[in-house]
N, C-alpha and C. Protein backbone atom coordinates (compact mmCIF):
# COMPACT_ATOMS: atom_id res chain seq x y z
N UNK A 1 -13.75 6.23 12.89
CA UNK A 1 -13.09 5.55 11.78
C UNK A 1 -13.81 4.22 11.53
N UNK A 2 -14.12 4.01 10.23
CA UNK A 2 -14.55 2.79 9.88
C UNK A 2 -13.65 1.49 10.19
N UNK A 3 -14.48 0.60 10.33
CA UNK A 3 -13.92 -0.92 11.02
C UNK A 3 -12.86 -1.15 9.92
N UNK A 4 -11.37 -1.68 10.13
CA UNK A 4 -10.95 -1.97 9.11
C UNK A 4 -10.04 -0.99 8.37
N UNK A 5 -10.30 0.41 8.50
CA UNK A 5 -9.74 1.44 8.05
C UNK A 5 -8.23 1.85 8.31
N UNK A 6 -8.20 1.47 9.24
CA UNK A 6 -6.34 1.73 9.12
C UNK A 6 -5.70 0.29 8.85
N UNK A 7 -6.38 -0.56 8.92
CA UNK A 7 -5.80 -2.07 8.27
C UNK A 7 -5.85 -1.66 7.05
N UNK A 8 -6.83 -0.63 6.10
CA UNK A 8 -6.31 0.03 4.68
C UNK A 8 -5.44 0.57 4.10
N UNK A 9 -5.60 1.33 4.76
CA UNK A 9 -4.42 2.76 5.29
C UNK A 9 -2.87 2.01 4.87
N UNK A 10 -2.64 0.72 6.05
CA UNK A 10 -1.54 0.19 6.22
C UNK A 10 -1.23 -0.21 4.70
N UNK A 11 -2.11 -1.18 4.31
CA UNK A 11 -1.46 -1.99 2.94
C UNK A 11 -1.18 -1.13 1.75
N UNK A 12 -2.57 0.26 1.83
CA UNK A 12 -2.06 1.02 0.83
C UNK A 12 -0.82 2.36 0.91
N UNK A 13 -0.27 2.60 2.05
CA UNK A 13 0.89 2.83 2.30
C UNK A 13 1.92 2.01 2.02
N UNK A 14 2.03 0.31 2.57
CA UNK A 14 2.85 -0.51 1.81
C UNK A 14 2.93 -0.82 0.54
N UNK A 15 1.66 -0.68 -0.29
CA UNK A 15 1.61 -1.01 -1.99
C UNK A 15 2.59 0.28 -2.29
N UNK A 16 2.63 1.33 -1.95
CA UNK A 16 2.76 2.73 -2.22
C UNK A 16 4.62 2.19 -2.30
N UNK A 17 5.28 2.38 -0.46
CA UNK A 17 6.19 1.76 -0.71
C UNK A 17 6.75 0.77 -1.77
N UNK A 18 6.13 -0.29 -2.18
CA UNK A 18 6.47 -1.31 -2.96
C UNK A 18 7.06 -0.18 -4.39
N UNK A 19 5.79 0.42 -4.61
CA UNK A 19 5.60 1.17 -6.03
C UNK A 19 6.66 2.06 -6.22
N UNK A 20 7.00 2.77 -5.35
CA UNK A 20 8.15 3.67 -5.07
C UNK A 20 9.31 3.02 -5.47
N UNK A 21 9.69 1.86 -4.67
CA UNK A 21 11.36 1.14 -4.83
C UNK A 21 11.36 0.49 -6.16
N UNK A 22 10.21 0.41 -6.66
CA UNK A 22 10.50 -0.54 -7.94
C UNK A 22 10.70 0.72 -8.54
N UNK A 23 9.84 2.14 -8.75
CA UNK A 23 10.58 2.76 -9.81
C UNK A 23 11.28 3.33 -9.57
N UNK A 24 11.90 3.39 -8.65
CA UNK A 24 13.56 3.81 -8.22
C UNK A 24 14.54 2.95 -8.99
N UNK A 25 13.90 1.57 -8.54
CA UNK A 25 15.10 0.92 -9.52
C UNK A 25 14.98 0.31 -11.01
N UNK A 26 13.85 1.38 -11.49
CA UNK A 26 14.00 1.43 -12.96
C UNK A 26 14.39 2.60 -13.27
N UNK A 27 14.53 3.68 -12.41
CA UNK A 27 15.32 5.12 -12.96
C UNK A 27 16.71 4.69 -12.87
N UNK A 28 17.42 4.21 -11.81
CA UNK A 28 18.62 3.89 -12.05
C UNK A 28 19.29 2.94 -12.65
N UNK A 29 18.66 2.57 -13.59
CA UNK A 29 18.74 1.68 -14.78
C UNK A 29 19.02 2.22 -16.02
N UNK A 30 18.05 3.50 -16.17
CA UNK A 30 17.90 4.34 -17.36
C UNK A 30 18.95 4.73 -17.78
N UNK A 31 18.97 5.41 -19.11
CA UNK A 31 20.32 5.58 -19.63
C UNK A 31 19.41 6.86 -20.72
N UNK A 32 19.78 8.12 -20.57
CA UNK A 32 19.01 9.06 -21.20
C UNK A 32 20.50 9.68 -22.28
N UNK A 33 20.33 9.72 -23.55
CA UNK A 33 21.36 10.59 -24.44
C UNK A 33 20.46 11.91 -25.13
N UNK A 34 21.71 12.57 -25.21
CA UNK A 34 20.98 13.61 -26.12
C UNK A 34 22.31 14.04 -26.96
N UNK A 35 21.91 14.88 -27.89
CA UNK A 35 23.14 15.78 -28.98
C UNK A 35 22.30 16.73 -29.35
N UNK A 36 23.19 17.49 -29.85
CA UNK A 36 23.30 18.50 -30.22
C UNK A 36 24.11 19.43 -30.87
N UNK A 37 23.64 20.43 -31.60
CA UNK A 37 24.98 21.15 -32.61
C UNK A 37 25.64 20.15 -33.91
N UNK A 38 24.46 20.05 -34.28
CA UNK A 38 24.69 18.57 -35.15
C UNK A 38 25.69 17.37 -34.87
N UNK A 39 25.91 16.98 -33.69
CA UNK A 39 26.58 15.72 -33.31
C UNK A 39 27.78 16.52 -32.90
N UNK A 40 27.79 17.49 -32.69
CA UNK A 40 29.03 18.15 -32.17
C UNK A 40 28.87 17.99 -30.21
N UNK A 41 27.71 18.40 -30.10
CA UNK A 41 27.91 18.08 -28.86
C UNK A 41 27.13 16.72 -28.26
N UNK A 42 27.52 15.93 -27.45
CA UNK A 42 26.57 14.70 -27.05
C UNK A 42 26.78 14.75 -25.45
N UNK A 43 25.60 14.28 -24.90
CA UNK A 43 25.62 13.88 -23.77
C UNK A 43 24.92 12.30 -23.73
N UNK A 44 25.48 12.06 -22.41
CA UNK A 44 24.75 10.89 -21.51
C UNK A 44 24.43 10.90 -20.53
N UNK A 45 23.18 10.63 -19.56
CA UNK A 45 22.91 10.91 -18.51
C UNK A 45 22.86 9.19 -18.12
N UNK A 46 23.29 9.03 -16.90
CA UNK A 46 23.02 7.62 -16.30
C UNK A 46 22.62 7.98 -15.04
């Protein structure tokens, strides 16, 4: 293994982590609608 290489490994596993929880907590933020049956039927997804 190259000098340094799992000191890589590490941070880009932690960036990874980072990247993960942030868009976790922009999915549970989201707010998705839909209709259908010309406004007869509606949903909301949260």
């Amino acid at each position: 293994m190259m000098k340094g290489g799992l000191g890589n490994i590490m941070k880009q596993a932690q960036k990874m982590q980072e990247n993960l929880q942030k868009a976790q907590t922009e999915i549970a933020a989201m707010e998705i609608d839909g209709e259908a049956g010309g406004g007869l039927v509606s949903v909301t997804i949260t």
